[in-house]
PDB file of N, CA and C in Angstrom:
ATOM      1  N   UNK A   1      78.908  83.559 108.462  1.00  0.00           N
ATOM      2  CA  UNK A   1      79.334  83.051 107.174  1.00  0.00           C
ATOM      3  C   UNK A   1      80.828  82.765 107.230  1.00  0.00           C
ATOM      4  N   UNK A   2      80.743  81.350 106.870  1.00  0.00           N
ATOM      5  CA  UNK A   2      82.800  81.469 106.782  1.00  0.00           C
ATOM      6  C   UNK A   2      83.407  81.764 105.720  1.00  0.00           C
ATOM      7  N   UNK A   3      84.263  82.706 106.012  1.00  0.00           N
ATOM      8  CA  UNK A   3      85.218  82.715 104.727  1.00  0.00           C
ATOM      9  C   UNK A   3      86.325  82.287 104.257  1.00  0.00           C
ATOM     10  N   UNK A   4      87.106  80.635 105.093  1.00  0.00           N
ATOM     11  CA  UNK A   4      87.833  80.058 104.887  1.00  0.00           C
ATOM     12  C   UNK A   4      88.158  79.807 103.563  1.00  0.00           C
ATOM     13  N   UNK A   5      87.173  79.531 102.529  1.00  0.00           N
ATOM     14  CA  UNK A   5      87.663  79.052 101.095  1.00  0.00           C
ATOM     15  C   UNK A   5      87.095  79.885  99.779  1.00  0.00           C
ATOM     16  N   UNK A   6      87.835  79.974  99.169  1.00  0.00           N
ATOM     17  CA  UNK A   6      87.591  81.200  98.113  1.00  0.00           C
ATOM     18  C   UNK A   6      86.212  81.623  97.774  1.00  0.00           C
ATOM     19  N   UNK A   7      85.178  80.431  97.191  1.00  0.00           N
ATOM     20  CA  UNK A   7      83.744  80.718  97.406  1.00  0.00           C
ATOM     21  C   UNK A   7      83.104  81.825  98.881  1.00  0.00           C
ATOM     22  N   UNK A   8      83.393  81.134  99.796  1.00  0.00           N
ATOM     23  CA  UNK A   8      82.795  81.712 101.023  1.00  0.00           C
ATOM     24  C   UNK A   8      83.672  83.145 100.480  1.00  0.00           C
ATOM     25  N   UNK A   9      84.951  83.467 100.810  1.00  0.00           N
ATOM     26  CA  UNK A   9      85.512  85.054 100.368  1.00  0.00           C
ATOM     27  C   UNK A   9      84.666  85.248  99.382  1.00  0.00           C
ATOM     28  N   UNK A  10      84.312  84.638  98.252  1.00  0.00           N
ATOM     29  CA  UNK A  10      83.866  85.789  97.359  1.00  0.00           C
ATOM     30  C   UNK A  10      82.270  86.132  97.435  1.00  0.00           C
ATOM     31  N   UNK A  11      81.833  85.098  98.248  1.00  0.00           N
ATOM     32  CA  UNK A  11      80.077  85.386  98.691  1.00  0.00           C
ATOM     33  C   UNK A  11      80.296  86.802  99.861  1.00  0.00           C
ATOM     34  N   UNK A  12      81.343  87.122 100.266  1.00  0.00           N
ATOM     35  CA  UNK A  12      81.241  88.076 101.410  1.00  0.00           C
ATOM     36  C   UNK A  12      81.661  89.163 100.998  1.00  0.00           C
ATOM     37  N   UNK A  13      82.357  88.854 100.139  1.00  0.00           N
ATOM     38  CA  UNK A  13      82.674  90.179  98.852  1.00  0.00           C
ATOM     39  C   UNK A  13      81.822  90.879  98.028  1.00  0.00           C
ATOM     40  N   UNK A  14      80.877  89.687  97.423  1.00  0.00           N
ATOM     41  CA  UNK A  14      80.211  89.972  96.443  1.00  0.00           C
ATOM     42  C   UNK A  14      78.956  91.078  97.707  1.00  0.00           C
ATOM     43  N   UNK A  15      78.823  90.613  98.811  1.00  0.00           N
ATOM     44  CA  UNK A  15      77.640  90.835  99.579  1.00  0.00           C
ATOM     45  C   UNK A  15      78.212  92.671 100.026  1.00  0.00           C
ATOM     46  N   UNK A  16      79.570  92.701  99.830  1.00  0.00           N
ATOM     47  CA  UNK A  16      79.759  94.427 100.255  1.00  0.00           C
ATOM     48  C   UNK A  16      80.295  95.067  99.070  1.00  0.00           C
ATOM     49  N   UNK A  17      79.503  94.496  98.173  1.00  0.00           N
ATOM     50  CA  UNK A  17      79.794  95.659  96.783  1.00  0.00           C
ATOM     51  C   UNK A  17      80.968  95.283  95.469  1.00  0.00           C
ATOM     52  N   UNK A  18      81.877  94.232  96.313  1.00  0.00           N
ATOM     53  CA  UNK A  18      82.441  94.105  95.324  1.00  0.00           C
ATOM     54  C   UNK A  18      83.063  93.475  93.859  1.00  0.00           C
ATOM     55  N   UNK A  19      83.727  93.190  93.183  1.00  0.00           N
ATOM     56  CA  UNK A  19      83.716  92.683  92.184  1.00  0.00           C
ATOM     57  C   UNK A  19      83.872  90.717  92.465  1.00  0.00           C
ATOM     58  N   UNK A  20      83.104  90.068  91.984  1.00  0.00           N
ATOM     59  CA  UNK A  20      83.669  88.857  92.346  1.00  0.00           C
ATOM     60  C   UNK A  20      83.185  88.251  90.810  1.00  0.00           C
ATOM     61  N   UNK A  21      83.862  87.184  90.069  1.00  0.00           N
ATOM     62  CA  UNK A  21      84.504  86.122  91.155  1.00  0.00           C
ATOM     63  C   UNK A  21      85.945  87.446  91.581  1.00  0.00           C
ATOM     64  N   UNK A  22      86.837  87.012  92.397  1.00  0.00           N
ATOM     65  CA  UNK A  22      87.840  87.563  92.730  1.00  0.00           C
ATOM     66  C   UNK A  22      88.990  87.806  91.170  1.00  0.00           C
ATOM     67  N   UNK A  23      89.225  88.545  91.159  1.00  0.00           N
ATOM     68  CA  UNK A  23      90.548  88.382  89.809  1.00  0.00           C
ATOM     69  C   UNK A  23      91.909  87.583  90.428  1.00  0.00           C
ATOM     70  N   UNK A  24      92.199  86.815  89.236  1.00  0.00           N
ATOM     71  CA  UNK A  24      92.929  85.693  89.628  1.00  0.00           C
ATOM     72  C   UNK A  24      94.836  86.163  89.260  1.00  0.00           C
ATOM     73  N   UNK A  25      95.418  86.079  90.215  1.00  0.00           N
ATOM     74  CA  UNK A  25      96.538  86.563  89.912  1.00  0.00           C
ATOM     75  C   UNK A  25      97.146  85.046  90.755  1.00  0.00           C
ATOM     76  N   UNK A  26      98.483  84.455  89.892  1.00  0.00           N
ATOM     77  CA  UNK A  26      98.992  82.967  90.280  1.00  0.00           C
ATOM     78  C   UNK A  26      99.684  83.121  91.853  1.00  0.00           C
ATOM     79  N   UNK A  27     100.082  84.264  91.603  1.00  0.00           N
ATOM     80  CA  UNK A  27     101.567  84.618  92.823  1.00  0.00           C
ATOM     81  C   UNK A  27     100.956  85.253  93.690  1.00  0.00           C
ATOM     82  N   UNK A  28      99.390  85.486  94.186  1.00  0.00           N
ATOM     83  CA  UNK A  28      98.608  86.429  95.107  1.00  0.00           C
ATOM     84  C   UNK A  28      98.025  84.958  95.865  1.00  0.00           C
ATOM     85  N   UNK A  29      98.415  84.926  97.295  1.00  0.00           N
ATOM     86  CA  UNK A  29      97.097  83.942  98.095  1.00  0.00           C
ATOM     87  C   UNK A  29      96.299  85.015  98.725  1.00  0.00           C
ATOM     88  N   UNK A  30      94.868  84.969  98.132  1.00  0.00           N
ATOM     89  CA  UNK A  30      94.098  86.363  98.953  1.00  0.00           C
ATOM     90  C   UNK A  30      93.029  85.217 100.151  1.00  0.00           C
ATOM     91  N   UNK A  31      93.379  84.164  99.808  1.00  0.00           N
ATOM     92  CA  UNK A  31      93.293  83.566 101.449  1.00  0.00           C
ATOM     93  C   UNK A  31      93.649  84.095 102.511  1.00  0.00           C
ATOM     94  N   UNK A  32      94.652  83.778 102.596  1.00  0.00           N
ATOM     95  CA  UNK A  32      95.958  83.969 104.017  1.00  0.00           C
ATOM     96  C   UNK A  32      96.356  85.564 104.034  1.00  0.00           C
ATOM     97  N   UNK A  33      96.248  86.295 103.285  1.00  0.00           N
ATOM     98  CA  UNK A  33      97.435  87.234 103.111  1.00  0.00           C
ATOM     99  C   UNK A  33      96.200  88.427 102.501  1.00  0.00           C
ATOM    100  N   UNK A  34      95.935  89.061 103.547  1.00  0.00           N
ATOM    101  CA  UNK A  34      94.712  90.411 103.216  1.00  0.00           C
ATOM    102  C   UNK A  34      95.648  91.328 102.179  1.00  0.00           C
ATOM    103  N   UNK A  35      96.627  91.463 102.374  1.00  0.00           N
ATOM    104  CA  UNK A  35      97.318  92.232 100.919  1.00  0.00           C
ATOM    105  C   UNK A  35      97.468  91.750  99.788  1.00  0.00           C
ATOM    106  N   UNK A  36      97.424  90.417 100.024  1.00  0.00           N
ATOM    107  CA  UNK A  36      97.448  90.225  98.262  1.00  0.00           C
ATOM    108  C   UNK A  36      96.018  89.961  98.097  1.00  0.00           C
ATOM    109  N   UNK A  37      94.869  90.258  98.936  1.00  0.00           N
ATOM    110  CA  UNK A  37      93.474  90.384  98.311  1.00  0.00           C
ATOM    111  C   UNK A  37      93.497  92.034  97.557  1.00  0.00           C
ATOM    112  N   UNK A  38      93.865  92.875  98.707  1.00  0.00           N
ATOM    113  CA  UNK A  38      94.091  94.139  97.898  1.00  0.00           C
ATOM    114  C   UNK A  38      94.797  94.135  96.945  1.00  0.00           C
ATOM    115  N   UNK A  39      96.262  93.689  96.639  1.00  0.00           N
ATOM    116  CA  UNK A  39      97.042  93.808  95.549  1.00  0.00           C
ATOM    117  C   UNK A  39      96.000  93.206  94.188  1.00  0.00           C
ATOM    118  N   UNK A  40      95.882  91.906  94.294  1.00  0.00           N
ATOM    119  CA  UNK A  40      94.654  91.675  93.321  1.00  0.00           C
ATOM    120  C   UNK A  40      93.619  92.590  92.758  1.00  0.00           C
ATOM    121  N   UNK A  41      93.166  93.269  93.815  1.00  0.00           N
ATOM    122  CA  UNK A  41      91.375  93.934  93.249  1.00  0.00           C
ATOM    123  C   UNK A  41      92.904  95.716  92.410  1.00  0.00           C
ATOM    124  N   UNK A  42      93.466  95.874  93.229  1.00  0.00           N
ATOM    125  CA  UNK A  42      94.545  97.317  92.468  1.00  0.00           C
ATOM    126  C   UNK A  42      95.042  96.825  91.225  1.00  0.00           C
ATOM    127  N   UNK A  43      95.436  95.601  91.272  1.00  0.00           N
ATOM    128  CA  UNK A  43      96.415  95.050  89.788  1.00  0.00           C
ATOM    129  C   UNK A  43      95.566  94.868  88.589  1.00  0.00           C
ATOM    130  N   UNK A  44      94.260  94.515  88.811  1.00  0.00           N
ATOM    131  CA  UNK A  44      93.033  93.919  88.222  1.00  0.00           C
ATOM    132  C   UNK A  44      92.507  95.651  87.700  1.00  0.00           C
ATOM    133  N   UNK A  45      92.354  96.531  89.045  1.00  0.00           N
ATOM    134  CA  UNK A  45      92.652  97.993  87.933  1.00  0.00           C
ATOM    135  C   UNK A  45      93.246  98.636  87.016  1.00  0.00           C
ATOM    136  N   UNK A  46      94.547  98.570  87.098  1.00  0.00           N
ATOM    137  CA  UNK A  46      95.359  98.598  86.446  1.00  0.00           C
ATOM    138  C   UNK A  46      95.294  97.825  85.556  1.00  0.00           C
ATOM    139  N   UNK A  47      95.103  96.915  85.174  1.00  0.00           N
ATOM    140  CA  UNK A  47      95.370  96.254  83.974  1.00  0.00           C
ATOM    141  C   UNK A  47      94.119  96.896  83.141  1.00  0.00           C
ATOM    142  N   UNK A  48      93.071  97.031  83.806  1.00  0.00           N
ATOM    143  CA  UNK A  48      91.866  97.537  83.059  1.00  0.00           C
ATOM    144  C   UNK A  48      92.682  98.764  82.020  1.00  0.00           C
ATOM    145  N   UNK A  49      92.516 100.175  83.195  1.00  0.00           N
ATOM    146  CA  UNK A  49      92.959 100.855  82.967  1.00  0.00           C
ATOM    147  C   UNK A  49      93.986 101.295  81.822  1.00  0.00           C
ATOM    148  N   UNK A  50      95.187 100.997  82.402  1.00  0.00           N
ATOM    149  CA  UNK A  50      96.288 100.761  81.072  1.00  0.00           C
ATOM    150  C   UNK A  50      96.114  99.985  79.909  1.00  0.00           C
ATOM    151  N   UNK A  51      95.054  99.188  79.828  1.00  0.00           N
ATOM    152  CA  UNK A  51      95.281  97.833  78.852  1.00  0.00           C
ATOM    153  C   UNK A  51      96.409  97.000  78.410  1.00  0.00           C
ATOM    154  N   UNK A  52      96.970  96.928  79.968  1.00  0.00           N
ATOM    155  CA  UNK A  52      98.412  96.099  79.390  1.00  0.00           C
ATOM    156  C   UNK A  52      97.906  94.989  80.404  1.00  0.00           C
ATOM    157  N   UNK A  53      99.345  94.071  80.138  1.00  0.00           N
ATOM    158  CA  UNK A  53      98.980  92.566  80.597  1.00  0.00           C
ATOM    159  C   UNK A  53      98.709  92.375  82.148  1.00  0.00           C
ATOM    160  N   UNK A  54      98.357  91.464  82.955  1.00  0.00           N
ATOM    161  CA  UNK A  54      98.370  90.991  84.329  1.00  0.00           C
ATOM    162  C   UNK A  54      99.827  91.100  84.989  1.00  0.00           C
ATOM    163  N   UNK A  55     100.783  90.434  84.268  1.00  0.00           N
ATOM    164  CA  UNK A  55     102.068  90.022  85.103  1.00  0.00           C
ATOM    165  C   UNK A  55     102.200  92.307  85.045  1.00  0.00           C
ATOM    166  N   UNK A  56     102.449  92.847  84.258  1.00  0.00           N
ATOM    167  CA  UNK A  56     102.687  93.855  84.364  1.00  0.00           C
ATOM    168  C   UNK A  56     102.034  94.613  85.171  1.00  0.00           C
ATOM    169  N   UNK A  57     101.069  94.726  85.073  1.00  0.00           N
ATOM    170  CA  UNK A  57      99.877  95.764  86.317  1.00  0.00           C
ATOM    171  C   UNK A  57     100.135  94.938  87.538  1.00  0.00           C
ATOM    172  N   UNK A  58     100.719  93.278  88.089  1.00  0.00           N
ATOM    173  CA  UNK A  58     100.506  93.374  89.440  1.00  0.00           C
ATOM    174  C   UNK A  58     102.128  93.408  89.958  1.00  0.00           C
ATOM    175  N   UNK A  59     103.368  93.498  88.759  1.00  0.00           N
ATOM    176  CA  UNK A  59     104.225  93.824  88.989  1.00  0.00           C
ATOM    177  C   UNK A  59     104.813  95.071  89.455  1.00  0.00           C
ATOM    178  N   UNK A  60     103.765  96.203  88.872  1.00  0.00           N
ATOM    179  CA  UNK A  60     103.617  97.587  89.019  1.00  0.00           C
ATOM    180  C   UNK A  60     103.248  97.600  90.573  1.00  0.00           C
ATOM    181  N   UNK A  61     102.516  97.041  90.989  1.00  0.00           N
ATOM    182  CA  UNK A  61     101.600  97.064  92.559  1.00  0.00           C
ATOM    183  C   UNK A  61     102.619  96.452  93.914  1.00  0.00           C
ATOM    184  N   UNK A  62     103.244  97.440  94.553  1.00  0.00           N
ATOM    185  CA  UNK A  62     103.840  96.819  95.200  1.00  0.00           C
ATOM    186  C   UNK A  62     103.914  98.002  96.880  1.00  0.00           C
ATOM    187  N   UNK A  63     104.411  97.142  97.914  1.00  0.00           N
ATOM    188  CA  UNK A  63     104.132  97.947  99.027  1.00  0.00           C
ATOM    189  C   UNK A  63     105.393  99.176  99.164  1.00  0.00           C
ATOM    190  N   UNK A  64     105.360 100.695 100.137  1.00  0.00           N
ATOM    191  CA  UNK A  64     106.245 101.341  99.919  1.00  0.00           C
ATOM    192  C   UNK A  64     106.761 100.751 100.868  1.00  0.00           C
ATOM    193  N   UNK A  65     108.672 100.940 100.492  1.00  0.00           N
ATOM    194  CA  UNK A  65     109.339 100.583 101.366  1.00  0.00           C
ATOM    195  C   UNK A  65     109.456 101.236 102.503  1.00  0.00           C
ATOM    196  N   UNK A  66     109.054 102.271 102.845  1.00  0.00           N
ATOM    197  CA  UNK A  66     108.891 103.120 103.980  1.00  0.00           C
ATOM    198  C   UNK A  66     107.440 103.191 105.012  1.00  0.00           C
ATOM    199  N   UNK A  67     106.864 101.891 103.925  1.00  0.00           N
ATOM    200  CA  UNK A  67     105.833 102.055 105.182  1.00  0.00           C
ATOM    201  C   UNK A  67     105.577 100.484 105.483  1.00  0.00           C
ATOM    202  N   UNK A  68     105.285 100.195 107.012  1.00  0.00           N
ATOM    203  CA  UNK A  68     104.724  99.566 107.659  1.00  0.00           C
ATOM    204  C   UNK A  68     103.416  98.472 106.773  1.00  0.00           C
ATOM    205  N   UNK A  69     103.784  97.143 106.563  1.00  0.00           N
ATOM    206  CA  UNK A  69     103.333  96.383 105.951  1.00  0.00           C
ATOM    207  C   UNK A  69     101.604  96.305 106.377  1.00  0.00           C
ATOM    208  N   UNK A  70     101.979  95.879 107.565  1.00  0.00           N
ATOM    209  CA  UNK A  70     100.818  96.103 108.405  1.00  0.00           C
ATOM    210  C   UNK A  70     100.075  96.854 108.004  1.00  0.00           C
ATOM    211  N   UNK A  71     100.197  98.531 107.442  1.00  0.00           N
ATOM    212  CA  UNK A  71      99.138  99.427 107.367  1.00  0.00           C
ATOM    213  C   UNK A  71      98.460  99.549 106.258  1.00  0.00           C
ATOM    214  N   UNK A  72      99.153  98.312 105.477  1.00  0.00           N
ATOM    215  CA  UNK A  72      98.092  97.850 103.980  1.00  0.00           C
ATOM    216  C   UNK A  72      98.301  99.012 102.965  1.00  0.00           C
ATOM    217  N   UNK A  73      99.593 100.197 102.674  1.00  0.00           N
ATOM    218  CA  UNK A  73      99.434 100.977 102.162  1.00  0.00           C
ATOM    219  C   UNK A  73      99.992 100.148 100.824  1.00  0.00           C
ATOM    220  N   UNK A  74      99.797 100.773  99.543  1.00  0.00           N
ATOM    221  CA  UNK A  74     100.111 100.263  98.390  1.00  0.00           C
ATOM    222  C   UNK A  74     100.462 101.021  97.236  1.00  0.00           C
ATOM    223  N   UNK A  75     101.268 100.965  96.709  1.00  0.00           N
ATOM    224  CA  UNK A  75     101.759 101.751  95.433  1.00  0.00           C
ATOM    225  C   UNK A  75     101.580 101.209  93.989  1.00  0.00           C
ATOM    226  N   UNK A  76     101.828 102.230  93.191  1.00  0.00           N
ATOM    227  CA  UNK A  76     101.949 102.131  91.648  1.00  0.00           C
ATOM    228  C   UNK A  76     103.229 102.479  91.246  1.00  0.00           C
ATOM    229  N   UNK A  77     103.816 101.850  90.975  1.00  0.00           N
ATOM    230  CA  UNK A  77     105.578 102.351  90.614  1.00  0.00           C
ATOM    231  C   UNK A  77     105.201 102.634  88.895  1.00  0.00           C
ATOM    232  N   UNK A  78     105.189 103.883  88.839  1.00  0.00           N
ATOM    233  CA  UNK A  78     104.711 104.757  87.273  1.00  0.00           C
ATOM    234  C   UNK A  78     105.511 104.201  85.878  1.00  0.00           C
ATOM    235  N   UNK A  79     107.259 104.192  86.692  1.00  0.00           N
ATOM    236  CA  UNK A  79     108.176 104.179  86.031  1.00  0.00           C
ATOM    237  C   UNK A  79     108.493 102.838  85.203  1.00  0.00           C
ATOM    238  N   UNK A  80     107.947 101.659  86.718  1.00  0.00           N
ATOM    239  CA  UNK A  80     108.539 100.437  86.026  1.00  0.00           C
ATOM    240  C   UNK A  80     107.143 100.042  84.861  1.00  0.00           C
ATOM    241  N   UNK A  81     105.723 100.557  85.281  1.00  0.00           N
ATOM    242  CA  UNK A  81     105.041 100.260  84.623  1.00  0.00           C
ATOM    243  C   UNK A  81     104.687 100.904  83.305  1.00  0.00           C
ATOM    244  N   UNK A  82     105.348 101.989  82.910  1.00  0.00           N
ATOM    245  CA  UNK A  82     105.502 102.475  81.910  1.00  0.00           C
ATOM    246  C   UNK A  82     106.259 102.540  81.180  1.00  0.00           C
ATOM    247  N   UNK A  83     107.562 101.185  81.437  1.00  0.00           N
ATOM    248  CA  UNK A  83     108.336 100.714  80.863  1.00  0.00           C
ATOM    249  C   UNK A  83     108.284  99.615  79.913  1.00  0.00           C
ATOM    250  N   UNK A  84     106.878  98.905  81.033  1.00  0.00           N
ATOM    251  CA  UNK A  84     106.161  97.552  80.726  1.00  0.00           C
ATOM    252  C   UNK A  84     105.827  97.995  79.604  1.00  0.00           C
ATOM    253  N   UNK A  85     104.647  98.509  79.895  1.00  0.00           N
ATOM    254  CA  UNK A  85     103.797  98.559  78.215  1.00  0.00           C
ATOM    255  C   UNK A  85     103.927  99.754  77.459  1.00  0.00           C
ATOM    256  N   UNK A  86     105.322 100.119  77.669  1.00  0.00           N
ATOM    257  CA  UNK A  86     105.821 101.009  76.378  1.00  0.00           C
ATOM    258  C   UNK A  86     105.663 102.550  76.050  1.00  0.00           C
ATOM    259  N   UNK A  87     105.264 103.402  77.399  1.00  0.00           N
ATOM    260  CA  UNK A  87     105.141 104.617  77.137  1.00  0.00           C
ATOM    261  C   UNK A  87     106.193 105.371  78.341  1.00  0.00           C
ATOM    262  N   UNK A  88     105.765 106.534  77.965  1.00  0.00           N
ATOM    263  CA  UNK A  88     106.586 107.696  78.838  1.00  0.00           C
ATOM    264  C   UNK A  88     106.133 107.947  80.274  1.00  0.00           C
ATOM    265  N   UNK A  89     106.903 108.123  81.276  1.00  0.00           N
ATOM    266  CA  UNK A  89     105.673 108.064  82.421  1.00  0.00           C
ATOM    267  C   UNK A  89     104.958 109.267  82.569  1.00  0.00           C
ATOM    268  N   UNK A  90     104.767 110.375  82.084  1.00  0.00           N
ATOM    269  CA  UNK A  90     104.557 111.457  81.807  1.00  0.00           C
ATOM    270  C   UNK A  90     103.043 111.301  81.430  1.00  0.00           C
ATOM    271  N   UNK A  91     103.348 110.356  80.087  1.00  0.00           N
ATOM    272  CA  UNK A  91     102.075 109.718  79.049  1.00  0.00           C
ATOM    273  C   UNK A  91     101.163 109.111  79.803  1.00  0.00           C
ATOM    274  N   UNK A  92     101.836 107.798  80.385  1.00  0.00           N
ATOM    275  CA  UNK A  92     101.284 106.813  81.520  1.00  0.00           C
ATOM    276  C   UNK A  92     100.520 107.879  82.399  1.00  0.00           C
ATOM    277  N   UNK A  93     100.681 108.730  83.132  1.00  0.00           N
ATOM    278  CA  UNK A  93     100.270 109.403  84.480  1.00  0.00           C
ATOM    279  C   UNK A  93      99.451 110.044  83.673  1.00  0.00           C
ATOM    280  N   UNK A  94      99.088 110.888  82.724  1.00  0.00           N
ATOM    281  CA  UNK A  94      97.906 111.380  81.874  1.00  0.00           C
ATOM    282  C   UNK A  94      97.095 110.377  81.690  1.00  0.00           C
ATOM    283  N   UNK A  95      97.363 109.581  81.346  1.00  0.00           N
ATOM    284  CA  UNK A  95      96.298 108.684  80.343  1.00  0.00           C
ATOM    285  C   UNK A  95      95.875 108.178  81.410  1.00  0.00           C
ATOM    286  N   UNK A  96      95.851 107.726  82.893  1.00  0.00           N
ATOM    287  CA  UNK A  96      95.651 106.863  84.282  1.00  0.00           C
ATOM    288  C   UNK A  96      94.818 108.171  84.252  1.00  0.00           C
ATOM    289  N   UNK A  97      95.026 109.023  84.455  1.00  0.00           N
ATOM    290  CA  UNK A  97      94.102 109.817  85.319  1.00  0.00           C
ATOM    291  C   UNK A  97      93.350 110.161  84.455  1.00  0.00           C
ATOM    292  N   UNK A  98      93.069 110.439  83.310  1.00  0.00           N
ATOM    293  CA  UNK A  98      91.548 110.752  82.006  1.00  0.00           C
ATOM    294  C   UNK A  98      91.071 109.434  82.577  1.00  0.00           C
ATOM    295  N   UNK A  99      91.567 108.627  82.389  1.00  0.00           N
ATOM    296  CA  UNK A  99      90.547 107.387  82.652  1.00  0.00           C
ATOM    297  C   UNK A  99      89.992 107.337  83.787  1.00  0.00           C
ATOM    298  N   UNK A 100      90.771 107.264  84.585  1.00  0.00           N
ATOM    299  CA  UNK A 100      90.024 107.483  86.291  1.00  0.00           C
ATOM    300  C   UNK A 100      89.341 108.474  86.734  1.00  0.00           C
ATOM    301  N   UNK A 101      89.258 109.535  85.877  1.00  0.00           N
ATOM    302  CA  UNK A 101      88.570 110.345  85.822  1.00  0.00           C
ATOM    303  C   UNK A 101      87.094 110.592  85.110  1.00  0.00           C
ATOM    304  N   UNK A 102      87.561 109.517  84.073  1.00  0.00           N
ATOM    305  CA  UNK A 102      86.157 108.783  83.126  1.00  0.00           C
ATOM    306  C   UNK A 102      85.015 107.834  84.035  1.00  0.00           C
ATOM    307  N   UNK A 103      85.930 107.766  84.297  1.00  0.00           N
ATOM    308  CA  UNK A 103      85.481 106.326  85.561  1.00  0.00           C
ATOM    309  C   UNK A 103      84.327 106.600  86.759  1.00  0.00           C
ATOM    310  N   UNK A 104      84.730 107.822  87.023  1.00  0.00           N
ATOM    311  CA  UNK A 104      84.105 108.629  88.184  1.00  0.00           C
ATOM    312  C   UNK A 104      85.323 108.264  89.175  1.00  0.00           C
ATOM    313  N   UNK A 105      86.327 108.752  89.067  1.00  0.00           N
ATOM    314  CA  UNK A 105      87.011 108.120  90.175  1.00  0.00           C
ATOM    315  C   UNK A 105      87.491 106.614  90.516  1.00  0.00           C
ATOM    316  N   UNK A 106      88.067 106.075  91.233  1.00  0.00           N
ATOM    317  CA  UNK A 106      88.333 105.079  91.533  1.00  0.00           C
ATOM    318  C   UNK A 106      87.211 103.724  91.736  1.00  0.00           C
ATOM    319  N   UNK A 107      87.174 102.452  91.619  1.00  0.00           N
ATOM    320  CA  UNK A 107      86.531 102.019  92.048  1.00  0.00           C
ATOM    321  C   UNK A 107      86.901 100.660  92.333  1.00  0.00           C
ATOM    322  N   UNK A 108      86.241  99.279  92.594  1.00  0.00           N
ATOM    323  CA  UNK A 108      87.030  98.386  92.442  1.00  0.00           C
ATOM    324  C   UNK A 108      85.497  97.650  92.656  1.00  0.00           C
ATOM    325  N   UNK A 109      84.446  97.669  91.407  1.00  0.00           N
ATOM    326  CA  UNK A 109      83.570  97.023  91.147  1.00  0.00           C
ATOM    327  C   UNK A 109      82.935  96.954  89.762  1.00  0.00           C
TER     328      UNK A 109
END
């Protein structure tokens, strides 16, 4: 199956569980660039989650500077995103985890 063009990605997606169509973020090519497929399906949580906007949850999503791009690791910066949509990060980090905890845990389907 090829997955050159967004259809084909999201038929190969959809085929291992996960959410498709893909969530659409302007500034993510999840073509070319396997991290901004991940940054997408994390930002697309987050926005759930928090109920705040897109630009904010994938602004929140960003790689640590201490690690190796390559190893696809990814963060939640608490602070800037709980600046975004207006709470304490204290508040923010409670309310993320009741929910993700509602959730059964993490998921990204």
């Amino acid at each position: 199956m090829s997955t050159i063009d967004r259809a084909g990605l999201e038929a190969h997606l959809c085929s291992l569980g996960l959410k498709t169509p893909i969530p659409h973020f302007a500034d993510l090519d999840v073509l070319t660039d396997p991290l901004d497929l991940a940054k997408t399906y994390l930002a697309d949580q987050v926005q759930e989650i928090v109920q705040g906007g897109a630009d904010h949850a994938l602004s929140a999503v960003q790689l640590p500077a201490t690690v190796d791009p390559l190893g696809g690791d990814l963060t939640i910066i608490l602070p800037k995103l709980a600046r975004e949509v207006g709470l304490g990060v204290d508040e923010l980090r409670d309310s993320i985890i009741s929910k993700v905890r509602l959730m059964g845990g993490t998921r990204l389907h």
